[in-house]
C-alpha atoms as a PDB file:
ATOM      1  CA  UNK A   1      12.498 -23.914 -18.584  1.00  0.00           C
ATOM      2  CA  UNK A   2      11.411 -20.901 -16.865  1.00  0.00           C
ATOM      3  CA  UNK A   3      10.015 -20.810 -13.088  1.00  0.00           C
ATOM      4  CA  UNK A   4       6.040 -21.062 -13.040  1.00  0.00           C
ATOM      5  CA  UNK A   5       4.149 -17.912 -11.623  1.00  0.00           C
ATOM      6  CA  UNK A   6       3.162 -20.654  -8.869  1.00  0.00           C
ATOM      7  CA  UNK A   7       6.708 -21.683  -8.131  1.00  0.00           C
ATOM      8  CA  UNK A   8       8.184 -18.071  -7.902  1.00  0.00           C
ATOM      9  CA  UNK A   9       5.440 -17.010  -5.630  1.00  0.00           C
ATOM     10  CA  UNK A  10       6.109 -20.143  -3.215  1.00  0.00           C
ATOM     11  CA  UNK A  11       9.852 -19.123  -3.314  1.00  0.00           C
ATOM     12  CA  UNK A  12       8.790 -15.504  -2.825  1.00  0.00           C
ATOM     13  CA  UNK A  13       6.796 -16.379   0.380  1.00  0.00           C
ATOM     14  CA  UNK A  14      10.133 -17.944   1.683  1.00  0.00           C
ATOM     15  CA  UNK A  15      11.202 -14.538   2.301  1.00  0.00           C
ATOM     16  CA  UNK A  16      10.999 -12.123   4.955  1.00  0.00           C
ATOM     17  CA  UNK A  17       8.631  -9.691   5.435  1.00  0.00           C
ATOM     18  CA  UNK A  18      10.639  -6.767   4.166  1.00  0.00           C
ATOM     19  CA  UNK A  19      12.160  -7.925   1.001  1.00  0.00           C
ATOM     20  CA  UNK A  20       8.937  -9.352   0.118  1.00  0.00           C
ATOM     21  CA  UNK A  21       7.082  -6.044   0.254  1.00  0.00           C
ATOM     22  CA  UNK A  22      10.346  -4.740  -1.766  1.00  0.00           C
ATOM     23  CA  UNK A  23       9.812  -7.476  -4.209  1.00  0.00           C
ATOM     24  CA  UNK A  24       6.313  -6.211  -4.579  1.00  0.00           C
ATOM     25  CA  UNK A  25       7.060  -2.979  -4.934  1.00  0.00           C
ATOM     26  CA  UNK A  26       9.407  -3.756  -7.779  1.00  0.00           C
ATOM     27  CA  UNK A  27       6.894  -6.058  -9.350  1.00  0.00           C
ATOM     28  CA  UNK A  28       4.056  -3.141  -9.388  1.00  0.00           C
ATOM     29  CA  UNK A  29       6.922  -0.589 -10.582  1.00  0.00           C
ATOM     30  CA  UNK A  30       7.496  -3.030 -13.437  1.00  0.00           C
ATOM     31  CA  UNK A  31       3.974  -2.524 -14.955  1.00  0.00           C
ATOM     32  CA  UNK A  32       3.858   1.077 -14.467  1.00  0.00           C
ATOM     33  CA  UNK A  33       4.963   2.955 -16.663  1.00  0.00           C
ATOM     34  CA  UNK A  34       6.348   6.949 -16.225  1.00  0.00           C
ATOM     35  CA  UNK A  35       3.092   8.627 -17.618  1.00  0.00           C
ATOM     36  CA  UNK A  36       0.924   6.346 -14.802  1.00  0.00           C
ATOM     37  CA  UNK A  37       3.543   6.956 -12.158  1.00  0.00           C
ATOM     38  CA  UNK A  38       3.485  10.634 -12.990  1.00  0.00           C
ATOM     39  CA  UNK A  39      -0.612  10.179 -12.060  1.00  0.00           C
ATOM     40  CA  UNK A  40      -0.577   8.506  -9.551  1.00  0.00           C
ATOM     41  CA  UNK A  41       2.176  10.665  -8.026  1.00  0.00           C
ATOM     42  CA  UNK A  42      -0.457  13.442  -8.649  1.00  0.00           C
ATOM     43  CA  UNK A  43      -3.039  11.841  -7.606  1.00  0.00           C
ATOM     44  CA  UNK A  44      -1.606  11.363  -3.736  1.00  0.00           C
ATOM     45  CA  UNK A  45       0.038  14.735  -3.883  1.00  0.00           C
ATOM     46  CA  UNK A  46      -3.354  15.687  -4.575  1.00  0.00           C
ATOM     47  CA  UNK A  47      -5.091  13.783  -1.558  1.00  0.00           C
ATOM     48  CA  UNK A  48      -2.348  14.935   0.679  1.00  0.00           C
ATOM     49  CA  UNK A  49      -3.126  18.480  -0.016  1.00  0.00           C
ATOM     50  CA  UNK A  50      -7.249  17.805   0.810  1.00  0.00           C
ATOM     51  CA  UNK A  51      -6.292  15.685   3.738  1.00  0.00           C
ATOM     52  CA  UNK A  52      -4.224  18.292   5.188  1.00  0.00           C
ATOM     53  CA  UNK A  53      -6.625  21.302   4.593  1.00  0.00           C
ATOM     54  CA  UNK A  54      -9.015  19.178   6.151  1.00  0.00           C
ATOM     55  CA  UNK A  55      -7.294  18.831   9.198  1.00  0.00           C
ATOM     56  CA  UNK A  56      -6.426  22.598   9.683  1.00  0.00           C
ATOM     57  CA  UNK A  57      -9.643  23.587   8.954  1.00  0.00           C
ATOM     58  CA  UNK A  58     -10.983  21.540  11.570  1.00  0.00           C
ATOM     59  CA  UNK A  59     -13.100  19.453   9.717  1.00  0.00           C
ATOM     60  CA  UNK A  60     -11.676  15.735  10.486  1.00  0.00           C
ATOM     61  CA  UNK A  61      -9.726  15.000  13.788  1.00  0.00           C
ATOM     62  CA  UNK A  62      -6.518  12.672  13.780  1.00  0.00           C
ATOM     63  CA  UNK A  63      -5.839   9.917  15.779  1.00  0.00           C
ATOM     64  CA  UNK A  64      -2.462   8.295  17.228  1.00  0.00           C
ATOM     65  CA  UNK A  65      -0.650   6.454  14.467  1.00  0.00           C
ATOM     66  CA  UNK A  66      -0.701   3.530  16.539  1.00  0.00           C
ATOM     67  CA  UNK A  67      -4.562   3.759  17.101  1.00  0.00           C
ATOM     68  CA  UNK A  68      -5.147   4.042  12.987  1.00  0.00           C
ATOM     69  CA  UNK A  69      -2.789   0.840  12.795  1.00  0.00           C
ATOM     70  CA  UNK A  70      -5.133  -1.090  15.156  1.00  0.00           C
ATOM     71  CA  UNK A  71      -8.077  -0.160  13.153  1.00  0.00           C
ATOM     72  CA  UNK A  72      -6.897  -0.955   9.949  1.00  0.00           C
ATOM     73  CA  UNK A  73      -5.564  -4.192  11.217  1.00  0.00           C
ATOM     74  CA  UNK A  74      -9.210  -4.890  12.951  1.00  0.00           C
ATOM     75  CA  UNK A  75     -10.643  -4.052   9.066  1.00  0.00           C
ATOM     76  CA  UNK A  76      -8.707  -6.429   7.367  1.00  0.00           C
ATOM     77  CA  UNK A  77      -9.078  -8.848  10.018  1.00  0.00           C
ATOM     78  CA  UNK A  78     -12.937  -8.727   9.546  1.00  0.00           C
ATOM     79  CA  UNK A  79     -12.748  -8.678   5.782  1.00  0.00           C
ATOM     80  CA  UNK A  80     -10.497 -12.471   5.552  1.00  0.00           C
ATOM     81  CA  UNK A  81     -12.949 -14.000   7.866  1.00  0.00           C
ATOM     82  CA  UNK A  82     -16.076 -13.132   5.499  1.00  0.00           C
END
């Protein structure tokens, strides 16, 4: 009899923190096909390209990688304890 969806995500959580995110990376990969991949590849390409324009033409600042980490942390942080 094949594992429940609960019982292979309780085994999944049993690993570390790198091969899970590889497991979900493989799991997402497995429900996209090549025409969506091809998209979404566009898609950041895309945003890339705007982000980066934006920079040099001086219309959004960057911060310290480390600084942007902190934030985002902070942000999800705030969102779990709502």
């Amino acid at each position: 009899m094949p594992m429940t969806k609960e019982q292979i995500l309780n085994e999944a959580q049993r690993l570390s923190r790198a091969d899970r995110e590889a497991l979900a990376e493989e799991l997402i990969m497995g429900v996209v096909d090549d025409q969506e991949q091809s998209a979404i590849d566009a898609a950041w390409a895309a945003e890339a390209k705007r982000r980066a324009e934006a920079v040099a033409d001086g219309k959004i600042q960057t911060i310290p990688g480390d600084q942007a980490m902190k934030e985002a942390f902070e942000s999800v942080r705030q969102v779990q304890q709502k």
